[in-house]
Protein backbone atom coordinates (compact mmCIF):
# COMPACT_ATOMS: atom_id res chain seq x y z
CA UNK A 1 28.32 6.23 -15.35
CA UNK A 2 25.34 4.85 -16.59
CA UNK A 3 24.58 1.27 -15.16
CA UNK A 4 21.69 0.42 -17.60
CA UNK A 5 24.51 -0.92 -20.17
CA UNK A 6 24.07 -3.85 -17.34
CA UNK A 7 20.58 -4.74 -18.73
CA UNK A 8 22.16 -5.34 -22.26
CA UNK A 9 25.31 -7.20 -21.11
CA UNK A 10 23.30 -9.68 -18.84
CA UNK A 11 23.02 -13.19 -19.59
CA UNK A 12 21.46 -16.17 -17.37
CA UNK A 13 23.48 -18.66 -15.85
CA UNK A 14 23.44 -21.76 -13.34
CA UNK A 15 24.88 -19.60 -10.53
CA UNK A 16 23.40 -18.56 -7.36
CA UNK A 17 24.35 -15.14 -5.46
CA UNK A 18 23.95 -14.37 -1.68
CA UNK A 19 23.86 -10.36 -1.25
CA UNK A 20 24.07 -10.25 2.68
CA UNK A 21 23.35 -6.78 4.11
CA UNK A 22 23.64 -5.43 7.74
CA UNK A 23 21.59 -1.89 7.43
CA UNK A 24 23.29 0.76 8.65
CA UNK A 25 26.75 -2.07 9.43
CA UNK A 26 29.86 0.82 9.70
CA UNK A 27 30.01 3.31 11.98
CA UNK A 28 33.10 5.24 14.10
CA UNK A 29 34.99 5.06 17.60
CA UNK A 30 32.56 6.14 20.31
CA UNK A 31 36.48 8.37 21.41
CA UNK A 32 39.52 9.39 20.01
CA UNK A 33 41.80 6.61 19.44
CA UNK A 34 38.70 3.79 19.96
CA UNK A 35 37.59 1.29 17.39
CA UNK A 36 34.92 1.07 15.34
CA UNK A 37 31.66 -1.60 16.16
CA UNK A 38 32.98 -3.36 13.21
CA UNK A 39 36.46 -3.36 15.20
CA UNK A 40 35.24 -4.48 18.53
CA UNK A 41 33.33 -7.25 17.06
CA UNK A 42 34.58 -10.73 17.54
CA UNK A 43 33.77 -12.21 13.82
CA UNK A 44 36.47 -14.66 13.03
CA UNK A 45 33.98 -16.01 10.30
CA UNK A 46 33.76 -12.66 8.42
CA UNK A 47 37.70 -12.46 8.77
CA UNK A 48 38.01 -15.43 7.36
CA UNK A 49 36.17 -14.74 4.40
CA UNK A 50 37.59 -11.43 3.90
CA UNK A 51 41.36 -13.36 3.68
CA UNK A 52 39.76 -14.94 0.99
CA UNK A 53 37.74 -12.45 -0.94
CA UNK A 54 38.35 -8.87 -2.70
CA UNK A 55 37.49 -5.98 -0.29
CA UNK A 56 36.78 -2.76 -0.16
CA UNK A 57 34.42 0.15 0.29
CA UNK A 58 31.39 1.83 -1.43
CA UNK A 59 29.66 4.87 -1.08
CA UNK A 60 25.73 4.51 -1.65
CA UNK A 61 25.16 7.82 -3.36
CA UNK A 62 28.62 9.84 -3.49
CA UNK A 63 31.68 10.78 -1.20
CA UNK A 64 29.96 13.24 1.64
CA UNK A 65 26.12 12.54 0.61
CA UNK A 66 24.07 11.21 3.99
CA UNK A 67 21.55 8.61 2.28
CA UNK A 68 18.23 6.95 3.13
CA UNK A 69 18.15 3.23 3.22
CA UNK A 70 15.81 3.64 0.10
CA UNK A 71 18.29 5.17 -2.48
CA UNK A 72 21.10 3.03 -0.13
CA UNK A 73 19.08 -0.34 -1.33
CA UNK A 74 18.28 0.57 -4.39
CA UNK A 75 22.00 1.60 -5.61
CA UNK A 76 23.37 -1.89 -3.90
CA UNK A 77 19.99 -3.55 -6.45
CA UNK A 78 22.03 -1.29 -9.41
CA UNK A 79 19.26 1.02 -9.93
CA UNK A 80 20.61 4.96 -10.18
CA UNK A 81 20.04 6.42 -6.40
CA UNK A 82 19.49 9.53 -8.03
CA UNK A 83 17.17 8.85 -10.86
CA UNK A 84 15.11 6.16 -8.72
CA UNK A 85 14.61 8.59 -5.64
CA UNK A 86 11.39 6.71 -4.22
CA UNK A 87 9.82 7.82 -1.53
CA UNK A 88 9.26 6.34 1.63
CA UNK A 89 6.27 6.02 1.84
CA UNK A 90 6.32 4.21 -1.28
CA UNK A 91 8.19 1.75 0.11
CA UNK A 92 6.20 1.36 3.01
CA UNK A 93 2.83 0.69 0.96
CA UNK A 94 5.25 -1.73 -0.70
CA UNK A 95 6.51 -3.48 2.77
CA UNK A 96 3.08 -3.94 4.15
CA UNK A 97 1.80 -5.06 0.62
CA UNK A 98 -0.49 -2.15 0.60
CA UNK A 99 -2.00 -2.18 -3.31
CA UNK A 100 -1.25 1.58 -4.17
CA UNK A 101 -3.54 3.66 -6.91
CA UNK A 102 -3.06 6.12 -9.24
CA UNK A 103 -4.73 8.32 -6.90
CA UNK A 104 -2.71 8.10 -3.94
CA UNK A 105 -0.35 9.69 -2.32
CA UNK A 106 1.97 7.58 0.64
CA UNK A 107 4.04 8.58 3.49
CA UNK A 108 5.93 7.07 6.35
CA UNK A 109 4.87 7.76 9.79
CA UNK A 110 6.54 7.84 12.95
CA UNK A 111 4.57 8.13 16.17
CA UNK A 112 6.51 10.53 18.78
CA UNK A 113 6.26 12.25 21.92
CA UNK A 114 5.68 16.08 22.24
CA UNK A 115 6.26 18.09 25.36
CA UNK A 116 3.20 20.61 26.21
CA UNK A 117 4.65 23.47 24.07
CA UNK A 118 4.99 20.94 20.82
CA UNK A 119 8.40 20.32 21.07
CA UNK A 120 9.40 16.78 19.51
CA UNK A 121 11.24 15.12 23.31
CA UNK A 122 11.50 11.50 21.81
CA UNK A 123 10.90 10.97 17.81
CA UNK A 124 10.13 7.37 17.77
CA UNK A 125 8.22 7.32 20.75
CA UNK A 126 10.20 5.05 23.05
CA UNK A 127 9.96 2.70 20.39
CA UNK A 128 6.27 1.71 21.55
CA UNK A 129 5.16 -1.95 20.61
CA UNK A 130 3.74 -2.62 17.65
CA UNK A 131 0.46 -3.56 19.36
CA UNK A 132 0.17 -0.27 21.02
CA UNK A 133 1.20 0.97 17.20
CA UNK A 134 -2.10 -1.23 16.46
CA UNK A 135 -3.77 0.32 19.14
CA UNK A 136 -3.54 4.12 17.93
CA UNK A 137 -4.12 3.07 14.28
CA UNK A 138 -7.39 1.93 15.20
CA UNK A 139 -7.79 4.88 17.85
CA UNK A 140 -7.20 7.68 15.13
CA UNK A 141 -9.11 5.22 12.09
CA UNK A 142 -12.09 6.08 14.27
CA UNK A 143 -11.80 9.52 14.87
CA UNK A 144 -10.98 10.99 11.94
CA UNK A 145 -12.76 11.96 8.72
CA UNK A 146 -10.73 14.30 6.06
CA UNK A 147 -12.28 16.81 4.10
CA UNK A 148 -12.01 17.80 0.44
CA UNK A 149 -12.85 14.20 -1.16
CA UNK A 150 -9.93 12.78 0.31
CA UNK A 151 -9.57 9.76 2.32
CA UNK A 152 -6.38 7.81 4.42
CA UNK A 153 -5.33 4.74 5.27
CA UNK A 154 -3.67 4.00 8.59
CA UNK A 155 -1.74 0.71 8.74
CA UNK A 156 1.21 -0.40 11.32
CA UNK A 157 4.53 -1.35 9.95
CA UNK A 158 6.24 -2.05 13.02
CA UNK A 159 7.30 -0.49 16.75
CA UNK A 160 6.55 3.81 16.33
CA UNK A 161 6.63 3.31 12.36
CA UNK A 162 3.19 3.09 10.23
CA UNK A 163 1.65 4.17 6.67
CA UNK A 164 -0.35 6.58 6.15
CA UNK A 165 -2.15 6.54 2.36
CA UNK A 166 -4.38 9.53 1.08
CA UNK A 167 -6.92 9.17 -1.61
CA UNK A 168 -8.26 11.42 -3.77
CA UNK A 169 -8.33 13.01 -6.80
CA UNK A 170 -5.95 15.60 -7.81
CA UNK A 171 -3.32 14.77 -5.63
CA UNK A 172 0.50 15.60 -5.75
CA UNK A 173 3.29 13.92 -4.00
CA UNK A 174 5.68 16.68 -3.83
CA UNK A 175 5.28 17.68 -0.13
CA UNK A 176 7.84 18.11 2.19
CA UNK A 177 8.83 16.00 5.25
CA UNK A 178 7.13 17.37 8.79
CA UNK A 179 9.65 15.14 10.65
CA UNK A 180 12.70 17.75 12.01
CA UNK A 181 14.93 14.66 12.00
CA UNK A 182 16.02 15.73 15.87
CA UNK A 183 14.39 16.02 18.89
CA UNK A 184 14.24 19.39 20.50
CA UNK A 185 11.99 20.76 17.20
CA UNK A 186 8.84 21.66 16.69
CA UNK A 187 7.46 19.51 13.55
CA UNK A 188 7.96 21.08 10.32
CA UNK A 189 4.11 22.53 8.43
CA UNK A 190 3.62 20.51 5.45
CA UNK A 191 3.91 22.85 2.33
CA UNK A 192 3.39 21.72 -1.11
CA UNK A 193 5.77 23.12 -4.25
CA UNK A 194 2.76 22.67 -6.69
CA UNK A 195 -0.84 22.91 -6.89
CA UNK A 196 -1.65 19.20 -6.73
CA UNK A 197 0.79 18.93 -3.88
CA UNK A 198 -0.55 21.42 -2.17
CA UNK A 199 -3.82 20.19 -1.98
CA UNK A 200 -2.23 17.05 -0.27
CA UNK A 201 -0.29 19.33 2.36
CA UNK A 202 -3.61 20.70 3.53
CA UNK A 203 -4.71 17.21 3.57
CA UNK A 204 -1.77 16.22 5.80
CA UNK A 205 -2.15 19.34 7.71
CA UNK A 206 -5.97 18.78 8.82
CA UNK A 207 -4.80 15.05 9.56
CA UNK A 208 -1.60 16.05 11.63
CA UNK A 209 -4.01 18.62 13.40
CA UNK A 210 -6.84 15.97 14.52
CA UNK A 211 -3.66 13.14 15.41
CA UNK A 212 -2.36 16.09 17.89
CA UNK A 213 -5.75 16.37 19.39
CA UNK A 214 -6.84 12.93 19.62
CA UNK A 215 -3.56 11.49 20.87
CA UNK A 216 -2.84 14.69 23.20
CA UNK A 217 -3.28 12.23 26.65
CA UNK A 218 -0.58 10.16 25.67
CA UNK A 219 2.02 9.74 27.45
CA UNK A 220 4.12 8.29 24.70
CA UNK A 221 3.06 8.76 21.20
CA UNK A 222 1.10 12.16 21.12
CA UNK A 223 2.07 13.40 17.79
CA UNK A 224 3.52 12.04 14.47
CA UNK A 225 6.18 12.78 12.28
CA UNK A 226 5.87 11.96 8.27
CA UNK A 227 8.27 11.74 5.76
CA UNK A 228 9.15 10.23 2.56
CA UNK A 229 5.48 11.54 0.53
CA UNK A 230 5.21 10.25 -2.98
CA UNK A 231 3.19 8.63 -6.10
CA UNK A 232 4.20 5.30 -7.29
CA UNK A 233 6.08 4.88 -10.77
CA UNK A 234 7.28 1.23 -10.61
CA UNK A 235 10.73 0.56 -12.42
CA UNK A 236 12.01 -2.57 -14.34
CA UNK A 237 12.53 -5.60 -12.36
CA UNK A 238 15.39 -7.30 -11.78
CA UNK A 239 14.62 -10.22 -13.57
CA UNK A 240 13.68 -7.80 -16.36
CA UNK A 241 17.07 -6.17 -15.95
CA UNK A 242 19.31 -9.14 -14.87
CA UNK A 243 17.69 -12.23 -16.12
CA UNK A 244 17.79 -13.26 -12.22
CA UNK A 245 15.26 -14.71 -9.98
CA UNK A 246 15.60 -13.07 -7.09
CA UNK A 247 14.14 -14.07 -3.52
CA UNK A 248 14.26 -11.08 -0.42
CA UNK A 249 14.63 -12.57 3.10
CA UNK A 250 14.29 -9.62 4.95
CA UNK A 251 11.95 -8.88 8.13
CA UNK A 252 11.43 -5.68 8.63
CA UNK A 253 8.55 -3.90 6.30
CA UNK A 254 10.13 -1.30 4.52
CA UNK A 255 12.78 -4.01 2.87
CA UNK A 256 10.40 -6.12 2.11
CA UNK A 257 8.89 -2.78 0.38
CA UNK A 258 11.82 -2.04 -1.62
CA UNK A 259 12.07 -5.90 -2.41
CA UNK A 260 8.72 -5.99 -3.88
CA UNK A 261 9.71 -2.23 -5.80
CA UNK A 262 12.77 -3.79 -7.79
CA UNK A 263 10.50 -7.50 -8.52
CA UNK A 264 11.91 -9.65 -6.04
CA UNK A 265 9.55 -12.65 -4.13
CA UNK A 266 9.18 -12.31 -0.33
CA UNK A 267 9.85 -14.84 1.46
CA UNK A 268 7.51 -15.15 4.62
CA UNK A 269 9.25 -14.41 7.78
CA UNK A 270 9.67 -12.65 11.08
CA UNK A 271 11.73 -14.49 13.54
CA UNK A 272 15.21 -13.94 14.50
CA UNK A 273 18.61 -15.02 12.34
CA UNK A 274 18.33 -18.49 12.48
CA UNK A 275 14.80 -18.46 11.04
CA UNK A 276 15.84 -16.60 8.18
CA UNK A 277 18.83 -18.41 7.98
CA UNK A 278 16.11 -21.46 7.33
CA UNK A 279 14.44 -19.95 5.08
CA UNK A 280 17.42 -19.29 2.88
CA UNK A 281 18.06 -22.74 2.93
CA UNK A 282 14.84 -23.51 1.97
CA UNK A 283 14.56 -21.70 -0.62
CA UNK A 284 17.98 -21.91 -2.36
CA UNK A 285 17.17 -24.10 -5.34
CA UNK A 286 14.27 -22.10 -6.36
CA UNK A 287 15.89 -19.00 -6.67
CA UNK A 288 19.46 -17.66 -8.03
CA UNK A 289 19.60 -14.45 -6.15
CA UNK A 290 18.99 -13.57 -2.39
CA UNK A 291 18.81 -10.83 -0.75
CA UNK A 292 19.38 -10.79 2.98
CA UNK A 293 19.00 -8.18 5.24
CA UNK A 294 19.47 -7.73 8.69
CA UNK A 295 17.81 -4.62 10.50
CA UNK A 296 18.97 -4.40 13.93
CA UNK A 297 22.51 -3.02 13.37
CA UNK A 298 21.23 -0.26 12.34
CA UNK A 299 18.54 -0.01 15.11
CA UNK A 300 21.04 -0.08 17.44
CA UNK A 301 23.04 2.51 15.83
CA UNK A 302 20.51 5.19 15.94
CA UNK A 303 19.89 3.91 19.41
CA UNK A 304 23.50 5.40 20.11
CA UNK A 305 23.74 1.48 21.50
CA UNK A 306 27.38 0.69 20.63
CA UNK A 307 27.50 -2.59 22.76
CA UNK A 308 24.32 -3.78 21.36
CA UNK A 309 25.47 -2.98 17.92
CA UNK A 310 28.49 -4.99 18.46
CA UNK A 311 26.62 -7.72 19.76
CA UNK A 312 24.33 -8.11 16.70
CA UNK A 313 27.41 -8.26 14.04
CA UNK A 314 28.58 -11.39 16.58
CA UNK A 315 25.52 -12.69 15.90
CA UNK A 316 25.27 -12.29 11.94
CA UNK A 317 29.42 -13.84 12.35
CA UNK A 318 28.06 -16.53 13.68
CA UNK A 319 25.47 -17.77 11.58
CA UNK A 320 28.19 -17.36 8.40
CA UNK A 321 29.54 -20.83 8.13
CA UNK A 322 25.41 -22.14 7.69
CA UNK A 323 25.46 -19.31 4.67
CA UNK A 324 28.38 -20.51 3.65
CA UNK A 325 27.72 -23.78 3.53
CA UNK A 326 25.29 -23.52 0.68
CA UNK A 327 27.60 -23.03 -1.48
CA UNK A 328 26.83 -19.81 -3.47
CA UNK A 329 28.89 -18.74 -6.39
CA UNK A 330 28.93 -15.48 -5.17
CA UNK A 331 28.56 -13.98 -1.98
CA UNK A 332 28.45 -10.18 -1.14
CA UNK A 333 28.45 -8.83 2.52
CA UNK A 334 28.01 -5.11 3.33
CA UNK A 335 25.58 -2.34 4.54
CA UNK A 336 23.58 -0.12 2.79
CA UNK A 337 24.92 2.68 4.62
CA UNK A 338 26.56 3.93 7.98
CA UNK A 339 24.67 4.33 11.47
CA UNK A 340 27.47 5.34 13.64
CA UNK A 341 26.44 5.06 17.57
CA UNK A 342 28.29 7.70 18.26
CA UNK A 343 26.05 9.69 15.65
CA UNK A 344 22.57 8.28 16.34
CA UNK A 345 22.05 8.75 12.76
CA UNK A 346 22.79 7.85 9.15
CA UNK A 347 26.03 9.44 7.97
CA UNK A 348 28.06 9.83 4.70
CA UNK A 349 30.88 7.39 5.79
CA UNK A 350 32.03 4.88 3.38
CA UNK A 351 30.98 1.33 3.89
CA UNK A 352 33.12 -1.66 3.44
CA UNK A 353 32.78 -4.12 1.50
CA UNK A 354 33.89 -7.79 0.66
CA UNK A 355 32.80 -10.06 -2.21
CA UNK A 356 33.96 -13.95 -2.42
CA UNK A 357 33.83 -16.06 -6.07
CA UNK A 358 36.18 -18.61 -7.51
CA UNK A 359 37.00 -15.56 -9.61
CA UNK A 360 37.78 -13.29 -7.38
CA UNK A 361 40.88 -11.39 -7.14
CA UNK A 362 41.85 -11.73 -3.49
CA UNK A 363 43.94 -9.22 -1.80
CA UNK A 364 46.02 -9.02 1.21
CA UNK A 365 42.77 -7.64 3.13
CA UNK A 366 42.27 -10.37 6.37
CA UNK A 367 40.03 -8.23 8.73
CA UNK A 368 36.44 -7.04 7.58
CA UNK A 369 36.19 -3.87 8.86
CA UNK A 370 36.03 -0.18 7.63
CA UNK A 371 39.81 0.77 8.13
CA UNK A 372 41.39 -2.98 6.92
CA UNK A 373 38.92 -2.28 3.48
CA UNK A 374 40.21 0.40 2.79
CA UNK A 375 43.45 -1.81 1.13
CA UNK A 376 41.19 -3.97 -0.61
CA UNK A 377 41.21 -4.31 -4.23
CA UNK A 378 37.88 -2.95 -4.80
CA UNK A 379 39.08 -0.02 -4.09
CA UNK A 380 36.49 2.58 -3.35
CA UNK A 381 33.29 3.08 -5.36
CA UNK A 382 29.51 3.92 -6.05
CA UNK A 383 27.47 1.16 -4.29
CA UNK A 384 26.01 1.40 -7.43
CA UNK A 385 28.74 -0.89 -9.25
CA UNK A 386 28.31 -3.70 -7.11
CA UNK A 387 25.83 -5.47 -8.98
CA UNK A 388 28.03 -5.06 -12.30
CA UNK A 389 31.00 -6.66 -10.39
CA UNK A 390 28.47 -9.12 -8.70
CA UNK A 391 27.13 -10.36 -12.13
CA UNK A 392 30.53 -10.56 -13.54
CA UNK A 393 31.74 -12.84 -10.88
CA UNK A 394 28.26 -14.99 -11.34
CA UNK A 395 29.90 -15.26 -14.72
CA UNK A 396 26.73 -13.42 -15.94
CA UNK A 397 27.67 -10.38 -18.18
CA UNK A 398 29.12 -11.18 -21.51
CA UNK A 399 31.41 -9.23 -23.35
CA UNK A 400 31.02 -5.68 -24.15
CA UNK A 401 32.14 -4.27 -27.72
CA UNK A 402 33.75 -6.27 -30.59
């Protein structure tokens, strides 16, 4: 269904929403008959407020579909996953507040290490510091020169992960990823599937080449891995949309990206919980809608760390009652997706859900987790409602039809 009927049906108010997200939050037993992290957490706070909220989960694109966080985000924002597809490297640019052009063309990079035969051992690298991430930047920046008119940008985002932008006229954004997604690949040969784009795959190509044999003494990051290419078409805001004013509290780069993509304000930080926990409070009667977002559950999940994981929701659990005690009208906790440990990875799992109002319909729901959700009243549904039942419960959306 067709969420733009939101932007018609969306009124401003004197309410104030918290959207709290922990990326990548579900996940599964690491064995038959375990739990889940969710279920081996300690979170008395969360199960609290699940007893007193409507529950449920949400799929981020549809049943079986294995999604990115950007289409993840963006469906949670109520912007179509499918019809907003934006690439990663979009949202990159975005998260490092890298001013795009008409004539450029963005990707996501991962540094990674390559055994002598080319074969992808470790695809983030060993999660290499973001200085030595600095360091290489600033290696290859020297060393390499394109040809064909076309220049690129090299700029860290954080750990293995950077942006790479290239310039030029004539180029298309329609080039396929070069990162396998596993290790024990080769990397994939950029290929375009037009002309434009395929003047920007033998850009990539020449690039990838000279990274290889700059890098090749390594012992870490001797390759990279890009994925995500596009051009950037900017869509409505949120405040455009929603009549809200929404602030992003959010670390990590690529949020901040996909803040910036949908119109929020970025709040300046990159400390732990407690520091954006601060800055929440600080900013809570400026702003009517926050978005906070919490990386490292998901980090940990494609680190196939399940005790770590765990560890991190105890820690979100336990900042809850300092949320909580601003008093939002509305307040939202989920994931964008699922990292399961026992996966490594993203996966198409469900991802629960609970939202607390004065107007909520509370169920008998009383543990926050992806089984005990299931019974909510929510039900299960596109991530991409959320917002509509957010902005009802905000007492924001008016009545539709006579």
């Amino acid at each position: 269904m067709n969420t733009n009927i939101l932007d018609e049906l969306t009124v401003v108010a004197d309410t104030k929403i918290v959207y709290f997200i922990m990326d990548g939050l579900s996940g599964l037993p690491m064995k038959e008959g375990g739990k889940t992290e969710l279920q081996a957490a300690r979170i008395p706070n969360l199960d609290n407020l699940a007893a007193r909220s409507i529950c449920g989960l949400i799929d981020p694109v549809m049943p079986g579909v294995t999604p990115g966080s950007g289409p993840a985000h963006l469906a949670l924002f109520g912007y179509d996953p499918i019809e907003h597809n934006i690439g990663r490297g979009v949202l990159s640019a975005l998260g490092v507040d890298f001013k795009l052009t008409s004539r450029d063309v963005a990707a996501r990079l991962n540094f990674a290490t390559a055994d002598k035969n080319g074969t992808i051992t470790d695809r983030r690298a060993g999660r290499i510091s973001t200085e030595e991430n600095e360091r290489l930047c600033e290696v290859l920046r020297k060393g390499i020169r394109l040809s064909g008119g076309v220049e690129f940008f090299l700029q860290t985002e954080s750990e293995h992960r950077a942006l790479l932008v290239l310039r030029g006229d004539g180029l298309g954004g329609e080039v396929n990823d070069t990162d396998p997604q596993k290790e024990g690949l080769k990397p994939i040969a950029a290929e375009g599937r037009d002309a434009p784009s395929k003047k920007t795959a033998a850009a990539v190509s020449e690039f990838v080449s000279r990274v290889r044999e700059i890098l090749k003494d390594e012992k870490k990051a001797n390759v990279i891995l890009a994925r995500g290419f596009a051009k950037h078409v900017p869509p409505k805001s949120m405040h455009e949309r929603f009549k809200l004013n929404p602030l992003a509290v959010a670390v990590y780069p690529m949020y901040r990206g996909l803040a910036r993509l949908v119109g929020m304000d970025v709040a300046e930080v990159a400390g732990d919980l407690k520091e954006q926990v601060k800055i929440l409070k600080d900013n809570f009667a400026r702003h009517d809608f926050f978005y906070f977002h919490v990386k490292k559950t998901d980090s940990y999940g494609e680190d196939g760390n399940f005790e770590a994981k765990v560890h991190i929701i105890e820690e979100v659990d336990a900042i809850m009652p300092e949320v909580l005690s601003l008093k939002p009208d509305v307040i939202v906790v989920t994931g964008d997706h699922s990292t399961p440990s026992k996966l490594k990875s993203h996966s198409w799992h469900p991802v629960p859900v609970l939202l607390w109002s004065e107007y909520c319909r509370q169920d008998e729901v009383t543990r926050f987790d992806e089984i005990s959700c299931i019974r909510g009243g929510l039900g299960r549904m596109p991530s991409l409602h959320l917002m509509g039942v957010t902005l009802a419960n905000a007492r924001r959306l008016v009545k539709y039809g006579a």
